[in-house]
N, C-alpha and C. Protein backbone atom coordinates (compact mmCIF):
# COMPACT_ATOMS: atom_id res chain seq x y z
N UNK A 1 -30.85 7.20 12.62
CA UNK A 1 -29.68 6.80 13.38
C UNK A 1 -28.56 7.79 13.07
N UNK A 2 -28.06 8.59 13.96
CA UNK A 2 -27.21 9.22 13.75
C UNK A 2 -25.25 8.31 14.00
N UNK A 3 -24.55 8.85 13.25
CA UNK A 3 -22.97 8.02 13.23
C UNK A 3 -22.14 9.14 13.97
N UNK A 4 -21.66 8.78 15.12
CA UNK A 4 -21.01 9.47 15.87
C UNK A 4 -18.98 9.15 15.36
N UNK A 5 -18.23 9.60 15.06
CA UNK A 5 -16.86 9.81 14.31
C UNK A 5 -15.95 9.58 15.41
N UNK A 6 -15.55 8.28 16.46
CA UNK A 6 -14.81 8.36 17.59
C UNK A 6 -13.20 7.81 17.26
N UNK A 7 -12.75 8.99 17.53
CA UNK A 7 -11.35 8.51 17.24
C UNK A 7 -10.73 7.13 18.29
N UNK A 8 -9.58 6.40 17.38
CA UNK A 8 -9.49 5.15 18.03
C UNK A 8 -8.21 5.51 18.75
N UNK A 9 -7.89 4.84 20.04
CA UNK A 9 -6.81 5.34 20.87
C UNK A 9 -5.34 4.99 20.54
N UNK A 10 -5.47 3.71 19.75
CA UNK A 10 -4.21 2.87 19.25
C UNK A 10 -3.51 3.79 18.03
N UNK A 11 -4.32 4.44 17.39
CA UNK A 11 -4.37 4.79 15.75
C UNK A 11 -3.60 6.18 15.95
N UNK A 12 -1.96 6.10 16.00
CA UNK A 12 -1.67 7.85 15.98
C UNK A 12 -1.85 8.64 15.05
N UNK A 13 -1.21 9.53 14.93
CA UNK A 13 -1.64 10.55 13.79
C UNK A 13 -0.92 10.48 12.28
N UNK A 14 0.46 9.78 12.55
CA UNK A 14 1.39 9.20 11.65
C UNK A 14 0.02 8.41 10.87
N UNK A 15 -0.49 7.24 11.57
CA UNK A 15 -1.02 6.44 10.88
C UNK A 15 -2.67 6.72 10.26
N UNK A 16 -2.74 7.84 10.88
CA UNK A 16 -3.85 8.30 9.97
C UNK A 16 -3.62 9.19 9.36
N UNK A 17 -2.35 9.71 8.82
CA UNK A 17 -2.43 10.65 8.13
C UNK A 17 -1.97 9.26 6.55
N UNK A 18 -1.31 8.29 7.10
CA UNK A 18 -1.37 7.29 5.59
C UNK A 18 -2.07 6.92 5.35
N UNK A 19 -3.54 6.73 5.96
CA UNK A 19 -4.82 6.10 5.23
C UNK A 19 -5.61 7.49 4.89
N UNK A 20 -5.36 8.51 5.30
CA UNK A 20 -6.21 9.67 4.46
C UNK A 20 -5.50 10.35 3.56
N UNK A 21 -3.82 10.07 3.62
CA UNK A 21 -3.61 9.96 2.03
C UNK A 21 -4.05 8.83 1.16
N UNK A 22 -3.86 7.80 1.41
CA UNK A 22 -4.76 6.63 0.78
C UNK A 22 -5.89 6.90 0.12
N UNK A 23 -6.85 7.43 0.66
CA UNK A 23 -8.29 7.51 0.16
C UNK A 23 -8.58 9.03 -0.50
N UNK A 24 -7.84 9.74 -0.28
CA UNK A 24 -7.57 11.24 -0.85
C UNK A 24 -7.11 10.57 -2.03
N UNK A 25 -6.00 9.52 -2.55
CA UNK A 25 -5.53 9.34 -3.72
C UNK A 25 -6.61 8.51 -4.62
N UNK A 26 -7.62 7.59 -3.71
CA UNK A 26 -8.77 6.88 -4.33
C UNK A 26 -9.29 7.62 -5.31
N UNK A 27 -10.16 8.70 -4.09
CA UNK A 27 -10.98 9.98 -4.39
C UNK A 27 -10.77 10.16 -5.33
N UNK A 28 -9.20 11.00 -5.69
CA UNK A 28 -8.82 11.50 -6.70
C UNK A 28 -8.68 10.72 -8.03
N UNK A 29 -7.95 9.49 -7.49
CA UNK A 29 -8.22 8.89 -9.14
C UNK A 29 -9.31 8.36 -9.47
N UNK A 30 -10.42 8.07 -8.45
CA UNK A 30 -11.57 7.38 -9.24
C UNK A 30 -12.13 8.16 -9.75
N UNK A 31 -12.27 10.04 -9.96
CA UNK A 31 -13.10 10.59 -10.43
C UNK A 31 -12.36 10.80 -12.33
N UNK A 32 -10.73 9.84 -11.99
CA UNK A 32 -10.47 10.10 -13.77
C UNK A 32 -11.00 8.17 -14.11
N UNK A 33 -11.44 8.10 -14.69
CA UNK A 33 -11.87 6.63 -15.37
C UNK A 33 -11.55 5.80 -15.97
N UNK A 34 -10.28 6.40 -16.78
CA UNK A 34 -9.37 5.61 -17.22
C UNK A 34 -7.78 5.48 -16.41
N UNK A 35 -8.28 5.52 -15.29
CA UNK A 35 -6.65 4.92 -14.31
C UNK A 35 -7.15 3.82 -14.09
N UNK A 36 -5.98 2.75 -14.07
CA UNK A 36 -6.20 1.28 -13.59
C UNK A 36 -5.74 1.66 -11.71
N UNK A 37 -5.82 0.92 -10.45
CA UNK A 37 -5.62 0.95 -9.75
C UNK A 37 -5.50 -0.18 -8.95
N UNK A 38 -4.49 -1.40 -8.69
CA UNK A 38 -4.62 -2.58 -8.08
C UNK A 38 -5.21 -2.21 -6.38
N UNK A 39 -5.98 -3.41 -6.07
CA UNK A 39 -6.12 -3.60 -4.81
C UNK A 39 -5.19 -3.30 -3.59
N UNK A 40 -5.41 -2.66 -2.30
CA UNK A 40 -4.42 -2.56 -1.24
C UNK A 40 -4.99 -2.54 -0.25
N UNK A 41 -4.23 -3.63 0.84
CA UNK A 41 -5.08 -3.71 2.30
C UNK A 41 -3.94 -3.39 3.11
N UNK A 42 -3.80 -2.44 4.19
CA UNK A 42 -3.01 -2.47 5.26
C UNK A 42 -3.57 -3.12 6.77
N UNK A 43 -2.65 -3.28 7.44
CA UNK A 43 -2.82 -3.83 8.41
C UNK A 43 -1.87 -3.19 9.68
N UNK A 44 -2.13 -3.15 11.08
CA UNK A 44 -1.89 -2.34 11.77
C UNK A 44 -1.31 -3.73 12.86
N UNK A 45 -0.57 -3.94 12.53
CA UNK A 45 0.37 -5.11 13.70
C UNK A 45 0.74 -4.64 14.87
N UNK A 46 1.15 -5.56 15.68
CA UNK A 46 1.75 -5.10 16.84
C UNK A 46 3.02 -4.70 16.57
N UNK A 47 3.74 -4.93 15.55
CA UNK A 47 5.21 -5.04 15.59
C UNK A 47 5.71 -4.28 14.10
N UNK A 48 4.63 -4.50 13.54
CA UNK A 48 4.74 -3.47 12.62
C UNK A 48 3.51 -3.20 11.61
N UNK A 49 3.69 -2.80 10.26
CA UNK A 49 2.59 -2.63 9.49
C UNK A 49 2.42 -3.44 7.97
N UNK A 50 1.65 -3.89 7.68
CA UNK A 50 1.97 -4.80 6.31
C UNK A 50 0.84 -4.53 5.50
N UNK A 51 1.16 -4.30 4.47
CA UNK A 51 0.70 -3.64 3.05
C UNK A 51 0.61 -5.17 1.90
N UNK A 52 -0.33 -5.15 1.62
CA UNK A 52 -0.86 -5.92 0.76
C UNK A 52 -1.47 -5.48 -0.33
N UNK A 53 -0.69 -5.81 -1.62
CA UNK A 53 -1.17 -5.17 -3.04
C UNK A 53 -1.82 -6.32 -4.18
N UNK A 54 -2.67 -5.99 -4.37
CA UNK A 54 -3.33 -7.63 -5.58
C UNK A 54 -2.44 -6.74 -7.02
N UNK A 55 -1.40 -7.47 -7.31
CA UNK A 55 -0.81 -7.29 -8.97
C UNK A 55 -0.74 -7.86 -9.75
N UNK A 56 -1.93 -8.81 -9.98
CA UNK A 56 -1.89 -9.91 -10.73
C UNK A 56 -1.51 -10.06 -12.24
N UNK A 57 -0.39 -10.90 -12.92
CA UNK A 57 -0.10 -10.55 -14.58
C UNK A 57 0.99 -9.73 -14.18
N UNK A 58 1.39 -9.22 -12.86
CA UNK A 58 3.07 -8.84 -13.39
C UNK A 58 3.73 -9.30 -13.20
N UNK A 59 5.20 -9.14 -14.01
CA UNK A 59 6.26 -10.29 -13.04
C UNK A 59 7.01 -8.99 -12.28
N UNK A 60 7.67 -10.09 -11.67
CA UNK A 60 8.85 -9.82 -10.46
C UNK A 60 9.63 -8.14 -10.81
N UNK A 61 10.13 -8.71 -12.20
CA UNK A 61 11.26 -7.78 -12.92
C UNK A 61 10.73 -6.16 -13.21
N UNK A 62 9.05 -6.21 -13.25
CA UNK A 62 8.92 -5.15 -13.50
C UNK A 62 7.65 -4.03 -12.38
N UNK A 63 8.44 -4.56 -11.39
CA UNK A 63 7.85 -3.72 -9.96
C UNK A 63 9.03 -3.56 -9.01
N UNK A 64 8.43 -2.38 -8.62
CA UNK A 64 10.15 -1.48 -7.94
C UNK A 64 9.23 -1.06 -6.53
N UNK A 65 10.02 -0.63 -5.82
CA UNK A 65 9.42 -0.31 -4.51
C UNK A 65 10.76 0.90 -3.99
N UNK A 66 10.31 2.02 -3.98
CA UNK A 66 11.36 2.97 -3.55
C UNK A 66 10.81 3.47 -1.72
N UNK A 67 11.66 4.02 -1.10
CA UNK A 67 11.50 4.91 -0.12
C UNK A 67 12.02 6.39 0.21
N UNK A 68 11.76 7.55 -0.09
CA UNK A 68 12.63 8.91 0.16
C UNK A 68 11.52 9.68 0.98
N UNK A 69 12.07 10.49 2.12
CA UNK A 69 11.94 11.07 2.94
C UNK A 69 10.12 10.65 3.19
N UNK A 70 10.67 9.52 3.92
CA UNK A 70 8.78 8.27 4.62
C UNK A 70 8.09 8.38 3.62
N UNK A 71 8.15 8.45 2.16
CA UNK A 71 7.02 7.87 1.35
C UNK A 71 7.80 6.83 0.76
N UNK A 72 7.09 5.81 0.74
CA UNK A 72 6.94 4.72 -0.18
C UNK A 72 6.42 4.89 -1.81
N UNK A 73 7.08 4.28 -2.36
CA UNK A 73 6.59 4.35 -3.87
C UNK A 73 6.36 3.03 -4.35
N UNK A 74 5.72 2.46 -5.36
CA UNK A 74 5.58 1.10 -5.98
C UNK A 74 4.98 1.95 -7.23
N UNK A 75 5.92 1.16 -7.79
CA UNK A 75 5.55 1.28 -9.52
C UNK A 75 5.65 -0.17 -10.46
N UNK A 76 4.90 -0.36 -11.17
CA UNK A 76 4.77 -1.85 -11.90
C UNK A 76 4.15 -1.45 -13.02
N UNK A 77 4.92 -2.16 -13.96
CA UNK A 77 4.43 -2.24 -15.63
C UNK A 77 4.26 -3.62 -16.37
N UNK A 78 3.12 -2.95 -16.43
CA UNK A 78 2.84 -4.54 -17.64
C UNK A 78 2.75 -4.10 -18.98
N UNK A 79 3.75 -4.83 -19.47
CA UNK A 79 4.14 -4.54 -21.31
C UNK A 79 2.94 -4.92 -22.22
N UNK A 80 2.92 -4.03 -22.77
CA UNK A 80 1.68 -4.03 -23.68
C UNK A 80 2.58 -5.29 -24.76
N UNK A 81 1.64 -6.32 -25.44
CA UNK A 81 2.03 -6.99 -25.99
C UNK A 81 1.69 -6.75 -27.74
N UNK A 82 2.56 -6.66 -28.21
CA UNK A 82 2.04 -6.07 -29.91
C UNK A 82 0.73 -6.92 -30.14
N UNK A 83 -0.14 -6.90 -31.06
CA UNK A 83 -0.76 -7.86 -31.80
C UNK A 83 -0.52 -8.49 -32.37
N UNK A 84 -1.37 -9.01 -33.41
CA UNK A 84 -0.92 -9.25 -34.34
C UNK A 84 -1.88 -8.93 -35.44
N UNK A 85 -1.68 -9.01 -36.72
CA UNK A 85 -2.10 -8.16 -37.61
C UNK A 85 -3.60 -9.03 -37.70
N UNK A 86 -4.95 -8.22 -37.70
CA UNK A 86 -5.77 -9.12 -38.14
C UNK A 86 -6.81 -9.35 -36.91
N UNK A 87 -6.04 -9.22 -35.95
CA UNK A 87 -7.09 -9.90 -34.71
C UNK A 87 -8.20 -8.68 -34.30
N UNK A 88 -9.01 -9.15 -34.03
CA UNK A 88 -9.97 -8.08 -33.43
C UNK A 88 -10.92 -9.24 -32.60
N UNK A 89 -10.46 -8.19 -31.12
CA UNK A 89 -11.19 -8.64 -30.21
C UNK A 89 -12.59 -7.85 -29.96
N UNK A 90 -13.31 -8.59 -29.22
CA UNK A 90 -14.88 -8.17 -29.12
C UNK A 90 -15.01 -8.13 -27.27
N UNK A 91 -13.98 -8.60 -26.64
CA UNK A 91 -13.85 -7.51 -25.62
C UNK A 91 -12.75 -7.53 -25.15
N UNK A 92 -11.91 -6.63 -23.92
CA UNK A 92 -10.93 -6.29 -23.72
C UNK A 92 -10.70 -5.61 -22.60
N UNK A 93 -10.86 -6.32 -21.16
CA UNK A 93 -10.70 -5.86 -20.05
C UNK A 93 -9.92 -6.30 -19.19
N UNK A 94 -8.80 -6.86 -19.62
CA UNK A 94 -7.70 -6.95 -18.79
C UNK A 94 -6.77 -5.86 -18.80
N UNK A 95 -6.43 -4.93 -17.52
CA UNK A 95 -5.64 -4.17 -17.32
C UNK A 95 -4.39 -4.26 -18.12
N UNK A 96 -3.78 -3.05 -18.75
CA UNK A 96 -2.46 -3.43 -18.58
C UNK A 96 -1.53 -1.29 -18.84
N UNK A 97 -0.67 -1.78 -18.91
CA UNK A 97 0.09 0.10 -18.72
C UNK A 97 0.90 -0.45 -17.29
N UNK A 98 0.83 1.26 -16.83
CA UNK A 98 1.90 1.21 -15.62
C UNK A 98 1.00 1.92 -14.77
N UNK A 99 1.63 1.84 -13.63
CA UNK A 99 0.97 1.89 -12.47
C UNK A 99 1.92 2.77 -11.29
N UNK A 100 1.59 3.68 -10.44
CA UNK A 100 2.53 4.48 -9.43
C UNK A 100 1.64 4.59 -8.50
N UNK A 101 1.96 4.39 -7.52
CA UNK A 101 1.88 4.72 -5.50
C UNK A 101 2.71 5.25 -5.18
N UNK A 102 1.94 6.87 -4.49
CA UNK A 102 2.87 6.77 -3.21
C UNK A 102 2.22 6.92 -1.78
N UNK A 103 2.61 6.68 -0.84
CA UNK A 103 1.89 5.99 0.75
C UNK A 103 3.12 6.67 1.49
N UNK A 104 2.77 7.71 2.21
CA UNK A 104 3.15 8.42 3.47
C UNK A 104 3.51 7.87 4.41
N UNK A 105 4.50 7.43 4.98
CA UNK A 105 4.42 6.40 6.07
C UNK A 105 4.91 6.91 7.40
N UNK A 106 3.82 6.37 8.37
CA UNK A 106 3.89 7.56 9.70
C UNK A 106 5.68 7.34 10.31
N UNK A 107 5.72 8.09 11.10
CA UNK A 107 6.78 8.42 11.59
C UNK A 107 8.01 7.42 12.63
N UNK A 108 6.78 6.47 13.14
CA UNK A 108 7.37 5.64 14.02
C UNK A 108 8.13 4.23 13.05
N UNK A 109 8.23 3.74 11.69
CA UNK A 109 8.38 3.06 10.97
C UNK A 109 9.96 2.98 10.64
N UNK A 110 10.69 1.63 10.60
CA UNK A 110 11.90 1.88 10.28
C UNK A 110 12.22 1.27 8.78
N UNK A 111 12.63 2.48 7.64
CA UNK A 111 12.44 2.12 6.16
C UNK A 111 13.67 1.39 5.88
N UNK A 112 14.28 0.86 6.73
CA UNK A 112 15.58 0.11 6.49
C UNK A 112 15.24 -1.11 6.62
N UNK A 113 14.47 -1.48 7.08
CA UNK A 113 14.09 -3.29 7.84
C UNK A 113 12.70 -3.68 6.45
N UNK A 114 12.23 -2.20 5.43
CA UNK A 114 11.45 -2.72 4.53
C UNK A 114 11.75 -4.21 4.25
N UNK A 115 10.78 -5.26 4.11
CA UNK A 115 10.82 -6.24 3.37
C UNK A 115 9.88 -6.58 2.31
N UNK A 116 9.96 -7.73 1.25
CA UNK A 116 8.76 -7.57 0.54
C UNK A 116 9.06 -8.81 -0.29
N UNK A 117 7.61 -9.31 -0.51
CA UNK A 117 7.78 -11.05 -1.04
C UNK A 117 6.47 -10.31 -2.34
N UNK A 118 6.67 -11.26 -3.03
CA UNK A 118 5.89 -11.23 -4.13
C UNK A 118 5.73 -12.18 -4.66
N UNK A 119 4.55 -13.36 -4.63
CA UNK A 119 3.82 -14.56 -4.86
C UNK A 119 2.26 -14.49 -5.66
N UNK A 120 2.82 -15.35 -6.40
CA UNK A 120 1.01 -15.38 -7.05
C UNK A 120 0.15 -14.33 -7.59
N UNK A 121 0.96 -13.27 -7.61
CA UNK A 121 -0.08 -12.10 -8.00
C UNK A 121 0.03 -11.29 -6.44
N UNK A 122 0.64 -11.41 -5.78
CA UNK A 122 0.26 -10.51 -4.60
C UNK A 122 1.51 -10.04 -4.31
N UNK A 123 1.94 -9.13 -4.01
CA UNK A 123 2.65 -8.31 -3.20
C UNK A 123 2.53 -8.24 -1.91
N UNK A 124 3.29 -8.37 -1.15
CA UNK A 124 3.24 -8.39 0.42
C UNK A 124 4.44 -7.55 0.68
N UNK A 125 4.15 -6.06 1.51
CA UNK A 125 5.24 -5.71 2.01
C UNK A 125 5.21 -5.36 3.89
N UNK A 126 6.06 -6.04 4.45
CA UNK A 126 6.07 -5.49 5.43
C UNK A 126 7.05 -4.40 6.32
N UNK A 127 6.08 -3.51 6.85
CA UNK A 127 7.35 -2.05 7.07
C UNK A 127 7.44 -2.66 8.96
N UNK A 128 8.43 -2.59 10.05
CA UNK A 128 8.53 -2.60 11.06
C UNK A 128 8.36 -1.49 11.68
N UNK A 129 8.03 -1.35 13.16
CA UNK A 129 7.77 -0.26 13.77
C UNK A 129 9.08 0.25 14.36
N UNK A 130 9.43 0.98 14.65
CA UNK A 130 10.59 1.49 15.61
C UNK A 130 10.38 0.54 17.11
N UNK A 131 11.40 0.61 17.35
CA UNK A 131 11.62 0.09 18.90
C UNK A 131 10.51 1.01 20.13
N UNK A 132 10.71 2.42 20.01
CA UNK A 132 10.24 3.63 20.48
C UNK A 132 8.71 3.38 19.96
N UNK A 133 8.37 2.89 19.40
CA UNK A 133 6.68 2.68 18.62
C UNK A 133 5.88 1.55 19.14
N UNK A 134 7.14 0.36 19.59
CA UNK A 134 5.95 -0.96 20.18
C UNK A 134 5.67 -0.78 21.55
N UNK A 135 4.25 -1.18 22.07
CA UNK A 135 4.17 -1.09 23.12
C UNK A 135 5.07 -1.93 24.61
N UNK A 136 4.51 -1.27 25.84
CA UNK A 136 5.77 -1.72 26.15
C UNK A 136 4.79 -1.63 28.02
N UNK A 137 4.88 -2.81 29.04
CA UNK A 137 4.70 -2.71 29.67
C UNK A 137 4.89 -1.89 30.83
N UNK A 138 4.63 -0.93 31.71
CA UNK A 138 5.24 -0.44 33.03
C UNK A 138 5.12 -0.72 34.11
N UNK A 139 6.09 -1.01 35.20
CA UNK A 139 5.77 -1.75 36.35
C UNK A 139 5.27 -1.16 37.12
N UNK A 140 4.25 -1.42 38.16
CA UNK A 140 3.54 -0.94 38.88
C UNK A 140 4.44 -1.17 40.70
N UNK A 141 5.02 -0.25 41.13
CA UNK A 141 5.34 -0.83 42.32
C UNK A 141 4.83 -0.21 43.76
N UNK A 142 4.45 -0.80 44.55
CA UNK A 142 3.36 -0.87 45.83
C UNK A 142 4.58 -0.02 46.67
N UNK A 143 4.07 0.84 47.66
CA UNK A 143 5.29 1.33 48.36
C UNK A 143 4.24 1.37 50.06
């Protein structure tokens, strides 16, 4: 079976150039082994775009979300907690350190209307599209 590569008509180039930075940054960090990397799903709305991050174990106080010239940044730290003298664990796989994104964001997006909730371990941000970006009916008139 051969896989034929058909570009999708909705999907401009803005928005594929942020998911192939996305996976260019995967690429890149999964080949180092010791980066932690939380979960991220985007979504392609009518009205705009919403970014979904799993950050589970951080709080509020220590995740930032910047924007300079259309990249987005998110950075979050989870404080290493001292020990205490004596303990030795026999395993140890809960994440913790700091963490940095940054996500290209296509062109049609307005970084002023950013919003962003953070519940339960999840991050939710949603970016809006420009006015000039949503679709938009044209009238057809009979002459």
């Amino acid at each position: 079976m051969t896989l034929v590569k058909v570009a999708h008509p909705r999907m401009n180039r803005s928005f594929d150039n942020m998911l192939n930075s996305f996976f260019e940054e995967l690429n890149t960090s999964s080949q180092r082994s010791n980066v932690w990397r939380p979960a991220m799903d985007v979504q392609d709305l009518k009205k705009s775009f919403e970014l979904t991050f799993s950050l589970p174990g951080f709080e509020k106080d220590n995740i930032t979300i910047s924007v300079k010239n259309n990249t987005l940044t998110l950075k979050a730290e989870k404080v290493e907690v001292k020990e205490d003298e004596g303990v030795k664990y026999l395993a140890r796989e809960i994440a913790r350190g700091s963490y940095e994104r940054n996500i290209e964001l296509p062109e049609n997006v307005n970084t002023d209307k950013i919003s962003a909730e953070y519940k339960s371990g999840i991050l939710s941000l949603s970016i809006p599209k420009t006015k000039e970006a949503l679709p938009r009916e044209i009238p057809v008139t009979i002459k």
